[in-house]
C-alpha atoms as a PDB file:
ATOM      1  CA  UNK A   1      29.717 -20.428 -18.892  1.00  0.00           C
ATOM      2  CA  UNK A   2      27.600 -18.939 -16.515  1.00  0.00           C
ATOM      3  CA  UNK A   3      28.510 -16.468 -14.058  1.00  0.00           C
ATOM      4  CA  UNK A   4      29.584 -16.976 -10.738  1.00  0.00           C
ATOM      5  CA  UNK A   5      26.561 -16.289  -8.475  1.00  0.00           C
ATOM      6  CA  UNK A   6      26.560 -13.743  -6.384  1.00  0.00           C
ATOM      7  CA  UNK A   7      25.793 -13.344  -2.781  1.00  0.00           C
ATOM      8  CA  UNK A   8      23.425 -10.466  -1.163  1.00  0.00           C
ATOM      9  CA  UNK A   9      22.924  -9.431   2.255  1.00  0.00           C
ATOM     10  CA  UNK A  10      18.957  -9.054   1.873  1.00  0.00           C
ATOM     11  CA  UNK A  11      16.724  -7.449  -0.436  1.00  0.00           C
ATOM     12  CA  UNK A  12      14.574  -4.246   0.051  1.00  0.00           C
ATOM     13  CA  UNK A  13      12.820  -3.885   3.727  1.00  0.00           C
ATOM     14  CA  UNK A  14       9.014  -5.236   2.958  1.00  0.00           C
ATOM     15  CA  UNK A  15       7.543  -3.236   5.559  1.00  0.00           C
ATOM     16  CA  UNK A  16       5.779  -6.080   7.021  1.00  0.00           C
ATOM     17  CA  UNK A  17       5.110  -4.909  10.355  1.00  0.00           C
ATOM     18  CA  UNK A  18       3.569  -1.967   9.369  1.00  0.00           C
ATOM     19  CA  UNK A  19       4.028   1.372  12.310  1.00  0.00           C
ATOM     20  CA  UNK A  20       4.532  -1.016  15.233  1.00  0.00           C
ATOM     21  CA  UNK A  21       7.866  -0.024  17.167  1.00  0.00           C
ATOM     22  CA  UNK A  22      11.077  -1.930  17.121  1.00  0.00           C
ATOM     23  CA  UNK A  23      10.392  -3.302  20.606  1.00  0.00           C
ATOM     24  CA  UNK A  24       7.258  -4.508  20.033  1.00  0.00           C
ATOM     25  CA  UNK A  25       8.058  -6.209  16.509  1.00  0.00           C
ATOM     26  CA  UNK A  26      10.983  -8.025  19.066  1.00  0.00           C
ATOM     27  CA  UNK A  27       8.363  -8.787  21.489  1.00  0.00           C
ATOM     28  CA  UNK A  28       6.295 -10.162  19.105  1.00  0.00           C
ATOM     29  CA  UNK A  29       8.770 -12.406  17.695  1.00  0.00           C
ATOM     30  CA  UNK A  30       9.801 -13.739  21.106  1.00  0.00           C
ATOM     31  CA  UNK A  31      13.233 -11.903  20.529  1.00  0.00           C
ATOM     32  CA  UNK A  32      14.915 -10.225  23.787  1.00  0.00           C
ATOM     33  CA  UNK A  33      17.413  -7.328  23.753  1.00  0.00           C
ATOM     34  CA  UNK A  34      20.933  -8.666  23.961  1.00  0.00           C
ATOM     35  CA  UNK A  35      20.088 -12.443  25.574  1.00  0.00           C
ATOM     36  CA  UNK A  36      19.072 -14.623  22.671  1.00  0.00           C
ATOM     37  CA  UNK A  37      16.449 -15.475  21.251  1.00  0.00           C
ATOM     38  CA  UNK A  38      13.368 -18.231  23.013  1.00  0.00           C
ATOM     39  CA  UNK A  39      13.915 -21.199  20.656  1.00  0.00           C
ATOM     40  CA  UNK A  40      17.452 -19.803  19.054  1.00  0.00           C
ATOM     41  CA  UNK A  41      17.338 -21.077  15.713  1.00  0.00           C
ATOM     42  CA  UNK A  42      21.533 -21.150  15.991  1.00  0.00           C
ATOM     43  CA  UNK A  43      22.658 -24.557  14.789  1.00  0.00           C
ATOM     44  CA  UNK A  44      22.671 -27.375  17.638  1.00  0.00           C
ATOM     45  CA  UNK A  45      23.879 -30.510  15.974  1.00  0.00           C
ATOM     46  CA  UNK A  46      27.763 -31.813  16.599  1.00  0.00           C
ATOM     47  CA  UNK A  47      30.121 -31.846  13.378  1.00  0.00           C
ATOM     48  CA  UNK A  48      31.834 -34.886  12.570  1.00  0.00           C
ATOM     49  CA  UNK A  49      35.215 -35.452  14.424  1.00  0.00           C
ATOM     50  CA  UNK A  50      38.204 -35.925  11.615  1.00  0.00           C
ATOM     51  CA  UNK A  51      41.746 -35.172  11.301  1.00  0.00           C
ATOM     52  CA  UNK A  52      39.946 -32.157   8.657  1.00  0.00           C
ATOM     53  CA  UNK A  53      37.517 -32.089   5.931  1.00  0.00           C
ATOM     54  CA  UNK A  54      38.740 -33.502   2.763  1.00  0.00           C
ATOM     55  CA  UNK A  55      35.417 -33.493   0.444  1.00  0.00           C
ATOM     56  CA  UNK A  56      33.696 -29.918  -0.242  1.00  0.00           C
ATOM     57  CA  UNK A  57      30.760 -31.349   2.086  1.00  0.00           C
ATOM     58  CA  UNK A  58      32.910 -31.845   5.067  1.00  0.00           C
ATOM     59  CA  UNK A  59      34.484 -28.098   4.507  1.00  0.00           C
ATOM     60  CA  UNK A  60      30.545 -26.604   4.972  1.00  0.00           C
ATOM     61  CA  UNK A  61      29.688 -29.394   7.880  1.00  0.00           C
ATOM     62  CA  UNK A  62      33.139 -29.831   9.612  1.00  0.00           C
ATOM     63  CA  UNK A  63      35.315 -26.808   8.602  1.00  0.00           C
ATOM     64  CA  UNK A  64      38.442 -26.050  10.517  1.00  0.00           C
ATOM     65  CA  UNK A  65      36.603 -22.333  10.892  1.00  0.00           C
ATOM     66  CA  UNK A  66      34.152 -23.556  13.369  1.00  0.00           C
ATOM     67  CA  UNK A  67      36.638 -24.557  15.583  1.00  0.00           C
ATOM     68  CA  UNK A  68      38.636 -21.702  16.223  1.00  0.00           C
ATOM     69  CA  UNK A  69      36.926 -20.483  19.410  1.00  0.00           C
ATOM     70  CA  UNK A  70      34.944 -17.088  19.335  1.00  0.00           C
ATOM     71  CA  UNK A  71      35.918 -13.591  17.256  1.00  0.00           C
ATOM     72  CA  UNK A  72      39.692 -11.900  18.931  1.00  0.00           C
ATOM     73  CA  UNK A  73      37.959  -8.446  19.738  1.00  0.00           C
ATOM     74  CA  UNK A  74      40.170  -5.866  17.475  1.00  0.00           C
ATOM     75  CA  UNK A  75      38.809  -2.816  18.760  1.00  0.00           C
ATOM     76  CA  UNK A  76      36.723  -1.242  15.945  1.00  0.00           C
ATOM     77  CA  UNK A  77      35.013   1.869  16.425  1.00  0.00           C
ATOM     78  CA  UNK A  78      33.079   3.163  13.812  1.00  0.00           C
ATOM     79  CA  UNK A  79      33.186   6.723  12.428  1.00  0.00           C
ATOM     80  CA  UNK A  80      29.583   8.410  12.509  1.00  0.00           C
ATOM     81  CA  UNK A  81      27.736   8.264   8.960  1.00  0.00           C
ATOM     82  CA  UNK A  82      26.948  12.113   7.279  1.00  0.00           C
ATOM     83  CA  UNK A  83      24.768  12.402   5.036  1.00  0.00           C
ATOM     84  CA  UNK A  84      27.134  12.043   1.524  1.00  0.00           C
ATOM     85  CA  UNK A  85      28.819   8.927  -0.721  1.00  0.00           C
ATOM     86  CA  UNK A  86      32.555  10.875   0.958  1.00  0.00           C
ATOM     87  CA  UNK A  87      30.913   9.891   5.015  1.00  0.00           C
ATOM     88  CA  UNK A  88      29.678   6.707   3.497  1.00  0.00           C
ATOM     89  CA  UNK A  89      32.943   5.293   2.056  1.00  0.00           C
ATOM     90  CA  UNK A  90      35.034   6.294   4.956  1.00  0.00           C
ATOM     91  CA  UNK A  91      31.944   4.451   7.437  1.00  0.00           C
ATOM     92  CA  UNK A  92      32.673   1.212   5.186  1.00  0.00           C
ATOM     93  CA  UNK A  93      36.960   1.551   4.651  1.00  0.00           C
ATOM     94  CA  UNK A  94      37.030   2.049   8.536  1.00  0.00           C
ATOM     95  CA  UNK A  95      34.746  -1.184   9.168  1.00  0.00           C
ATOM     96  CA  UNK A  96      36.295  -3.126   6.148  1.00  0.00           C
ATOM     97  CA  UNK A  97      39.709  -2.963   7.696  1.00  0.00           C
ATOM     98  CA  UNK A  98      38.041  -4.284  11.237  1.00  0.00           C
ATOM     99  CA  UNK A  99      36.700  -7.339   9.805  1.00  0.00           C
ATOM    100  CA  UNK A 100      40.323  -7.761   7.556  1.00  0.00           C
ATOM    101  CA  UNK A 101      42.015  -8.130  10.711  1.00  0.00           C
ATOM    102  CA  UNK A 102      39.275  -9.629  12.633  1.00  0.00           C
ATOM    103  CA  UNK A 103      38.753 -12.421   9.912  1.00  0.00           C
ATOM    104  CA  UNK A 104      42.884 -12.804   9.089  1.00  0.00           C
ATOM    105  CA  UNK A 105      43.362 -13.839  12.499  1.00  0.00           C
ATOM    106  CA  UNK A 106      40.611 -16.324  12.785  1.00  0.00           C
ATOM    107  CA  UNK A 107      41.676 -17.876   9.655  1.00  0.00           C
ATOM    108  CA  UNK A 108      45.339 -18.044  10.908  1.00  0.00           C
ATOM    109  CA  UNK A 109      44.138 -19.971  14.207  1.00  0.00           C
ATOM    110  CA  UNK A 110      42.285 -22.355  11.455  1.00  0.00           C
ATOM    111  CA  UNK A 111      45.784 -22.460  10.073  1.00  0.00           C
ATOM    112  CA  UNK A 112      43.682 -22.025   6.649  1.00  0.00           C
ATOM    113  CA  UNK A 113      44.924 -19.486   3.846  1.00  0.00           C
ATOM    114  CA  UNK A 114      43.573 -16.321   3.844  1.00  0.00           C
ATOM    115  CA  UNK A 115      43.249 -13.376   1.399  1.00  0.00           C
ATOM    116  CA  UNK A 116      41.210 -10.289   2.114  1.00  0.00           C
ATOM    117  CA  UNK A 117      38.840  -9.252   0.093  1.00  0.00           C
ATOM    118  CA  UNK A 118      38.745  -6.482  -2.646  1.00  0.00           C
ATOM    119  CA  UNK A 119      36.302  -3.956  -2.008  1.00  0.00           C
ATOM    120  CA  UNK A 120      34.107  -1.728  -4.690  1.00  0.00           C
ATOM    121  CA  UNK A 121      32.023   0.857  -3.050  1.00  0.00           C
ATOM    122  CA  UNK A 122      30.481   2.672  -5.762  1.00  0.00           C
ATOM    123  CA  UNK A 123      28.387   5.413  -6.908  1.00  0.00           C
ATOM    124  CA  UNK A 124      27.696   4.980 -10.633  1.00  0.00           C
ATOM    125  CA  UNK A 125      26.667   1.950 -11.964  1.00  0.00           C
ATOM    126  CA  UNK A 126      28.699  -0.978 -13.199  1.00  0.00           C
ATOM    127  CA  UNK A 127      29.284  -4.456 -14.162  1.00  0.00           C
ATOM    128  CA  UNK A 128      31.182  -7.071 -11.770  1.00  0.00           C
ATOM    129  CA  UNK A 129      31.836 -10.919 -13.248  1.00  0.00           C
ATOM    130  CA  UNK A 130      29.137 -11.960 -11.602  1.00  0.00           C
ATOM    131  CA  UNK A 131      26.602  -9.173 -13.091  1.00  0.00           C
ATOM    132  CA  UNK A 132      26.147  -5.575 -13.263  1.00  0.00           C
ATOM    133  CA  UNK A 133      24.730  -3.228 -10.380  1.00  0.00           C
ATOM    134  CA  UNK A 134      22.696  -1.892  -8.949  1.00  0.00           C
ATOM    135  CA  UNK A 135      20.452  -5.180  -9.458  1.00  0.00           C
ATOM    136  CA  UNK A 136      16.913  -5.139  -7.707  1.00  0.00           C
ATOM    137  CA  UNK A 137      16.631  -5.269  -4.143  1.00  0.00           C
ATOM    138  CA  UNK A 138      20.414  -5.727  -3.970  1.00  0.00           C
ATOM    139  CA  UNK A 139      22.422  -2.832  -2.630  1.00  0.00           C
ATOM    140  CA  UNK A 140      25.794  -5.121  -1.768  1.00  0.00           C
ATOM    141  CA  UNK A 141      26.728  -8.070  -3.359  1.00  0.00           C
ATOM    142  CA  UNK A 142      29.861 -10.266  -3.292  1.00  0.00           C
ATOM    143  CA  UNK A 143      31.083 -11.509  -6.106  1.00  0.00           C
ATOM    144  CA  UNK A 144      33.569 -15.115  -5.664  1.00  0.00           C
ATOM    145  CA  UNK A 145      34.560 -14.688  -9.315  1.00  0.00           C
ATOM    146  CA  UNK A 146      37.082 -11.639  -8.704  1.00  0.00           C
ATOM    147  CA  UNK A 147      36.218 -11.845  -4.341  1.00  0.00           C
ATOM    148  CA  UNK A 148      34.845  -8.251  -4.244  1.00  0.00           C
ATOM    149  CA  UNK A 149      32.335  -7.028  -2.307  1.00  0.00           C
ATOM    150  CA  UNK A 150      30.335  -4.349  -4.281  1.00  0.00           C
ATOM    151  CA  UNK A 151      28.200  -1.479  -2.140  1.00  0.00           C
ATOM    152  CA  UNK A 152      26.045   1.201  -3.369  1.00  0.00           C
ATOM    153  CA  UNK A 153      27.091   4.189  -1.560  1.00  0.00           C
ATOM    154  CA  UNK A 154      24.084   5.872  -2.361  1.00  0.00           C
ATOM    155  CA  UNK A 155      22.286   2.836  -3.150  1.00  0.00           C
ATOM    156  CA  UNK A 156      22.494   1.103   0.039  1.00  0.00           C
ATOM    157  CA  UNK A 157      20.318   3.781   1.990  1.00  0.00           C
ATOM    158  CA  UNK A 158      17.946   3.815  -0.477  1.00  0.00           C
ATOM    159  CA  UNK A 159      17.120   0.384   0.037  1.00  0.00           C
ATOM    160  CA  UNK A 160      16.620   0.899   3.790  1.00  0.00           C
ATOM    161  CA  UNK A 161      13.241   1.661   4.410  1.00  0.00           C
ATOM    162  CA  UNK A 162      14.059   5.079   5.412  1.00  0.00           C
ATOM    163  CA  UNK A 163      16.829   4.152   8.303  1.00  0.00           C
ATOM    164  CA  UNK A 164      18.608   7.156   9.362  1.00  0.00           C
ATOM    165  CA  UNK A 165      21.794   7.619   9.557  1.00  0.00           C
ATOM    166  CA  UNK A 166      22.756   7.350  13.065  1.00  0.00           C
ATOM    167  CA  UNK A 167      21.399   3.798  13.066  1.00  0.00           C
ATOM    168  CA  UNK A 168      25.042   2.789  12.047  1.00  0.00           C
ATOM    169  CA  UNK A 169      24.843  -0.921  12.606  1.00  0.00           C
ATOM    170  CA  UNK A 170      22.155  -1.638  10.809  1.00  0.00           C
ATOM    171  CA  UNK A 171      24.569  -0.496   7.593  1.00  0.00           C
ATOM    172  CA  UNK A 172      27.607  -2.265   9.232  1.00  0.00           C
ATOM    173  CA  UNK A 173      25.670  -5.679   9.303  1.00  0.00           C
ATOM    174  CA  UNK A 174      24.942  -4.994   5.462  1.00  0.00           C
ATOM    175  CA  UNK A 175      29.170  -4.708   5.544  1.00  0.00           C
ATOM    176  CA  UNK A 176      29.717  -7.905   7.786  1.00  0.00           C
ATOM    177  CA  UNK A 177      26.894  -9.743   5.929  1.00  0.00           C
ATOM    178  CA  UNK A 178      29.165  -9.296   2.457  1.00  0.00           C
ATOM    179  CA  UNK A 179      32.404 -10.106   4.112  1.00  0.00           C
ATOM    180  CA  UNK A 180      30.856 -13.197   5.570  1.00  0.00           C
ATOM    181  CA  UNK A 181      30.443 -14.620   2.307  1.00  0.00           C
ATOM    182  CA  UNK A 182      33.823 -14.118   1.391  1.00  0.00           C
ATOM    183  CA  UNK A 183      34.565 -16.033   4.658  1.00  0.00           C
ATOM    184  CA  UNK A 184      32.802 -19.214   3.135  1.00  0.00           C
ATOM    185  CA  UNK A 185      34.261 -18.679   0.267  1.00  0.00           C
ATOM    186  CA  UNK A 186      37.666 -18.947   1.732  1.00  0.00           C
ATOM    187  CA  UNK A 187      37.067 -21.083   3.871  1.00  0.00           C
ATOM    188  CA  UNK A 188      36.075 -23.805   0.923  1.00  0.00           C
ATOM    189  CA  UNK A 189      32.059 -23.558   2.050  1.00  0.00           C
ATOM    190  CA  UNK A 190      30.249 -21.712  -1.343  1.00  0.00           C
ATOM    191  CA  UNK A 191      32.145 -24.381  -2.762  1.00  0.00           C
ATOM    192  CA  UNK A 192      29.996 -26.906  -1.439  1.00  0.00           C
ATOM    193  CA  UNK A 193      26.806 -24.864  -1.311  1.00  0.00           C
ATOM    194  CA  UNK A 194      26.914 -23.859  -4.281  1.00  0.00           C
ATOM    195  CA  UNK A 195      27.253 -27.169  -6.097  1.00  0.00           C
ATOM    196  CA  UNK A 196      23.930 -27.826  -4.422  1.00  0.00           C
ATOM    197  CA  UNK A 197      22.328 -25.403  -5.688  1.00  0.00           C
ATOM    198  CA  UNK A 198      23.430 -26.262  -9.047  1.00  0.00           C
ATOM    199  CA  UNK A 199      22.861 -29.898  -8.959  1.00  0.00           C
ATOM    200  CA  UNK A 200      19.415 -30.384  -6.703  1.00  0.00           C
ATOM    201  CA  UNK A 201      16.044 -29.379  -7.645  1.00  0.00           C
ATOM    202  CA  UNK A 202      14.254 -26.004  -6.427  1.00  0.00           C
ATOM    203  CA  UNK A 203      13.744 -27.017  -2.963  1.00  0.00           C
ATOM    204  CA  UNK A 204      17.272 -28.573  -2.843  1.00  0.00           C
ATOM    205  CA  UNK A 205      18.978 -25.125  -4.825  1.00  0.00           C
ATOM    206  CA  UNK A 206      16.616 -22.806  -2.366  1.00  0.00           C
ATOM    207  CA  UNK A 207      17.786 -25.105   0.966  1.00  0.00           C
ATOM    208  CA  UNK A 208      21.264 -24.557  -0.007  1.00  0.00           C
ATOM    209  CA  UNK A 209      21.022 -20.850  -0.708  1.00  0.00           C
ATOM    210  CA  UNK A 210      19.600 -20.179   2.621  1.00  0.00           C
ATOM    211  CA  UNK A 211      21.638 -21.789   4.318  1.00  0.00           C
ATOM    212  CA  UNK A 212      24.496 -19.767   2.430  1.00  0.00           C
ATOM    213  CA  UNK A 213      22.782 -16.633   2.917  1.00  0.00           C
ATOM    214  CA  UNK A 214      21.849 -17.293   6.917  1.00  0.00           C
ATOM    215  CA  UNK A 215      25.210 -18.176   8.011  1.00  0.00           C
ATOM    216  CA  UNK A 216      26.668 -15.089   6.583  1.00  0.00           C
ATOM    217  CA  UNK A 217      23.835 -13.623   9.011  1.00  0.00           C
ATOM    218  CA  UNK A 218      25.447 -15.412  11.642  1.00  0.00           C
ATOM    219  CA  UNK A 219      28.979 -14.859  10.661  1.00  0.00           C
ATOM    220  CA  UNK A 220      28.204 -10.963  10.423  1.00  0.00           C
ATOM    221  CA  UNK A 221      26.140 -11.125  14.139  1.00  0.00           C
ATOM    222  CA  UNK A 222      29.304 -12.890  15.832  1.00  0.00           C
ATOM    223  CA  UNK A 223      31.814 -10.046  14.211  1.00  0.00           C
ATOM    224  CA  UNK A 224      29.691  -7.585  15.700  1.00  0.00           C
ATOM    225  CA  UNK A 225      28.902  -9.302  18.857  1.00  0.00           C
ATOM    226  CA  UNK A 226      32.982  -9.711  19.664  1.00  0.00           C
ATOM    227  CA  UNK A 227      33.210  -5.785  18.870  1.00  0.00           C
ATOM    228  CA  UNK A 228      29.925  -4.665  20.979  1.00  0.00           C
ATOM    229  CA  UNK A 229      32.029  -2.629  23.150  1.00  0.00           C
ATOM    230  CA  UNK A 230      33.884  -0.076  21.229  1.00  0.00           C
ATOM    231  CA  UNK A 231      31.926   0.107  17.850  1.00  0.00           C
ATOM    232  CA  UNK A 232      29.366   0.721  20.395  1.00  0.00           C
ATOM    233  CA  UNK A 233      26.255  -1.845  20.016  1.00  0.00           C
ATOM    234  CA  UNK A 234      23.853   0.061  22.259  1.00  0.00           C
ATOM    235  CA  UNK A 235      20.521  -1.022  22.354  1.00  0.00           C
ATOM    236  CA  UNK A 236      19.445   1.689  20.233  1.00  0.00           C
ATOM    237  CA  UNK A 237      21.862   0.306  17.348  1.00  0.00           C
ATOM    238  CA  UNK A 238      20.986  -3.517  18.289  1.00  0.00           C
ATOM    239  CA  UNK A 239      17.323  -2.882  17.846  1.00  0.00           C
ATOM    240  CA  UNK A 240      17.552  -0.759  14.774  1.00  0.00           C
ATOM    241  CA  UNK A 241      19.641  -3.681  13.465  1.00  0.00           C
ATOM    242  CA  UNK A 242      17.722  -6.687  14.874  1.00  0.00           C
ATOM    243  CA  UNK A 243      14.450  -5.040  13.693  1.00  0.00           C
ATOM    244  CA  UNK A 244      15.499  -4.297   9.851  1.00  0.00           C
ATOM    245  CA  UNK A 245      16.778  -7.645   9.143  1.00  0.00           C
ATOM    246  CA  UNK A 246      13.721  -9.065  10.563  1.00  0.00           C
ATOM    247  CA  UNK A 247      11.683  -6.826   7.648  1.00  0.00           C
ATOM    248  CA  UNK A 248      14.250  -8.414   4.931  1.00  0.00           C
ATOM    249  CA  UNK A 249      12.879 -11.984   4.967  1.00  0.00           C
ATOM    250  CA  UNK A 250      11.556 -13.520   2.352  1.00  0.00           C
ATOM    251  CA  UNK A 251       8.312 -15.181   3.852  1.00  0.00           C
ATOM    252  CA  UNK A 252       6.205 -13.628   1.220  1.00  0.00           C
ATOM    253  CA  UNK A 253       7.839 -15.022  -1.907  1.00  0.00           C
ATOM    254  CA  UNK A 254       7.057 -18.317  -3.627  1.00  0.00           C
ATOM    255  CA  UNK A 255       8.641 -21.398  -2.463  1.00  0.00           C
ATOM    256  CA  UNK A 256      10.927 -20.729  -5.793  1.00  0.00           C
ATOM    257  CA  UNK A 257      12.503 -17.837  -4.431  1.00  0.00           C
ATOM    258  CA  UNK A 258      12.500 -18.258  -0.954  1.00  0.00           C
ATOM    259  CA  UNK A 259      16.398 -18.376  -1.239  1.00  0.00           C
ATOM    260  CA  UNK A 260      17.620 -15.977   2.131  1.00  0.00           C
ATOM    261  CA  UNK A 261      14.866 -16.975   4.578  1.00  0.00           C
ATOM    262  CA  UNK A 262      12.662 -15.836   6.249  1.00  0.00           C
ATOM    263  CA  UNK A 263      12.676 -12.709   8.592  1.00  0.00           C
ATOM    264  CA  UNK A 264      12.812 -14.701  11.776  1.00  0.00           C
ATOM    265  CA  UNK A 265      15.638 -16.764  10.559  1.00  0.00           C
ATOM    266  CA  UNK A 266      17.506 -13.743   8.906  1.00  0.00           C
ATOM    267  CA  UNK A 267      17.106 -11.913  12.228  1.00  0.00           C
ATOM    268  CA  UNK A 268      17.726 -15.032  14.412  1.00  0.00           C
ATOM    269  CA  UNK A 269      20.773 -16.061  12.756  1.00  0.00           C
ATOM    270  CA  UNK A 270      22.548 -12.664  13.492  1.00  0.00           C
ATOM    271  CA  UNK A 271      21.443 -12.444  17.290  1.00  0.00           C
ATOM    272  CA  UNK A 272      22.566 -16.499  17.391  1.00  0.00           C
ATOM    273  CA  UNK A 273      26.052 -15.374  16.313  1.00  0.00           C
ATOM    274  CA  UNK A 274      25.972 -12.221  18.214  1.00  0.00           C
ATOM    275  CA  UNK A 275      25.247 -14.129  21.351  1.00  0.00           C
ATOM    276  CA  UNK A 276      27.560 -16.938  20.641  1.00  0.00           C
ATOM    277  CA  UNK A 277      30.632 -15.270  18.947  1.00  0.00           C
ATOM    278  CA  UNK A 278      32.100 -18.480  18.412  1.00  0.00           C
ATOM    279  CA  UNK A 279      31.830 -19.922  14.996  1.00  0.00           C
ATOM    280  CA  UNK A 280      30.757 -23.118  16.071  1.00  0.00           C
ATOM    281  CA  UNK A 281      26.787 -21.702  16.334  1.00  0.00           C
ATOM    282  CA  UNK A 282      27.079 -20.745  12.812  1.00  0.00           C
ATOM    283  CA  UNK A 283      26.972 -24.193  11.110  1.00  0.00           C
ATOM    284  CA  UNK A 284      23.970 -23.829   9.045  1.00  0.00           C
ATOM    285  CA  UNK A 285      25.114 -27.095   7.026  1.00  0.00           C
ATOM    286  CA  UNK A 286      24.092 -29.298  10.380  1.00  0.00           C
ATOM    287  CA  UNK A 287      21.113 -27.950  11.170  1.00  0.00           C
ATOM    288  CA  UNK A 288      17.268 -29.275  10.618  1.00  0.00           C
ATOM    289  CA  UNK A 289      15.911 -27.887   8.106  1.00  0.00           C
ATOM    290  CA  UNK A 290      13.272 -25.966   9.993  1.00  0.00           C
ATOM    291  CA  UNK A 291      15.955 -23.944  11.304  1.00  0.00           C
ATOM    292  CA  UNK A 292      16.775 -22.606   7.966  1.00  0.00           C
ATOM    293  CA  UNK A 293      13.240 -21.957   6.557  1.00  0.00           C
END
């Protein structure tokens, strides 16, 4: 038996734009500073209207999540990062326990059971049941087998590009990212995705894992949308944020492993559920394909 795939927030940043400044990458990409995006990629269709999902389809298209109404603001505000694995872990227990009670009482308005997750944030490297770590281009993972998420204390800046410290959200969407995944997992959605990626052929198995992979984006973009306020998401720390998951895509890798999307969509989703902060934007399973390249 195989193990349980994992889920990662992005690979290494590809450096695709070169020295051009976070405000002209947004510029170029038609992306504006806290008000969207010109031709949001967020999903637009309308779920199916049921007494609740029964098959592990309707739980990714219709889930009971989606209709919750947006995030219940909880107050987080984040600790500044030093530079050592001590600053690091106490940056992601303080932000772990935000999205715990951000994500408990979501699911209890869903009236759907909800465990947090278990979280490994390590230094040395290690084995999880679904693989050891570090793994390439994967600094966090979560892992459905055990419902850990697993972040490289060290490891996790490395994979950067160079971000500095102070740039704190762009390591709390790596955070959000992970728990979003745990989310669908809950919530009875990597259920159905990933069936389809173990059933369809490559286009069908890379479909599904984008569409996995972009509406933890947007899971992770609505979280930190709802806590803009006190965590604080200045425009400094949206930029730095907006413009390193827009170098994570993965527009330069064969069709075979196109399997997060690519950096328009990773970056799109995030602002879509930042904007929104209502889980309804975040169905990925309802929207066109093109909005999931």
């Amino acid at each position: 038996m195989r193990p349980p795939p994992r889920r990662s927030a992005g690979g290494t940043i590809a450096g695709i734009f070169g020295g051009l400044t976070s405000l002209v990458v947004l510029a170029i990409l038609g992306i504006s500073l806290f008000g969207g995006s010109q031709g949001a990629v967020g999903g637009t269709g309308t779920s199916t209207t049921s007494s609740g999902p029964s098959t592990p389809r309707e739980k990714a298209t219709n889930s009971k999540i989606y209709k919750t109404g947006p995030l219940t603001p909880v107050s987080c505000r984040l600790p500044p990062i030093q530079p050592s694995a001590q600053s690091m872990r106490g940056f992601m227990d303080t932000l772990s326990d935000c999205l715990d009670a951000t994500w408990t009482r979501q699911f209890t308005k869903a009236g759907i059971a909800f465990d947090k997750p278990d979280r490994v944030f390590w230094v040395e490297p290690g084995r999880s049941p679904c693989g050891s770590y570090p793994a390439p281009g994967a600094s966090a993972f979560y892992c459905p087998a055990n419902n850990t998420m697993y972040v490289g204390l060290r490891h996790v800046v490395e994979t950067s590009g160079g971000e500095p410290l102070s740039h704190y959200a762009v390591y709390a969407r790596v955070i959000a990212h992970e728990y979003g995944h745990h989310v669908q997992d809950r919530a009875g959605i990597l259920l159905y995705g990933d069936g389809q990626m173990e059933s369809g052929d490559t286009a069908t198995r890379t479909e599904a894992s984008r569409r996995i992979e972009l509406q933890a984006q947007c899971f992770a973009g609505a979280f930190l949308g709802s806590e803009r306020t006190t965590l604080p998401m200045t425009r400094e720390q949206y930029t730095a944020m907006v413009n390193d998951v827009l170098g994570r895509g993965d527009d330069r890798q064969p069709p075979e492993k196109r399997d997060h999307g690519s950096g328009r969509h990773y970056a799109g989703w995030v602002i879509t559920g930042f904007n929104g902060r209502d889980l309804t934007v975040c169905n990925t399973w309802i929207a066109s394909p093109s909005k999931v390249s």
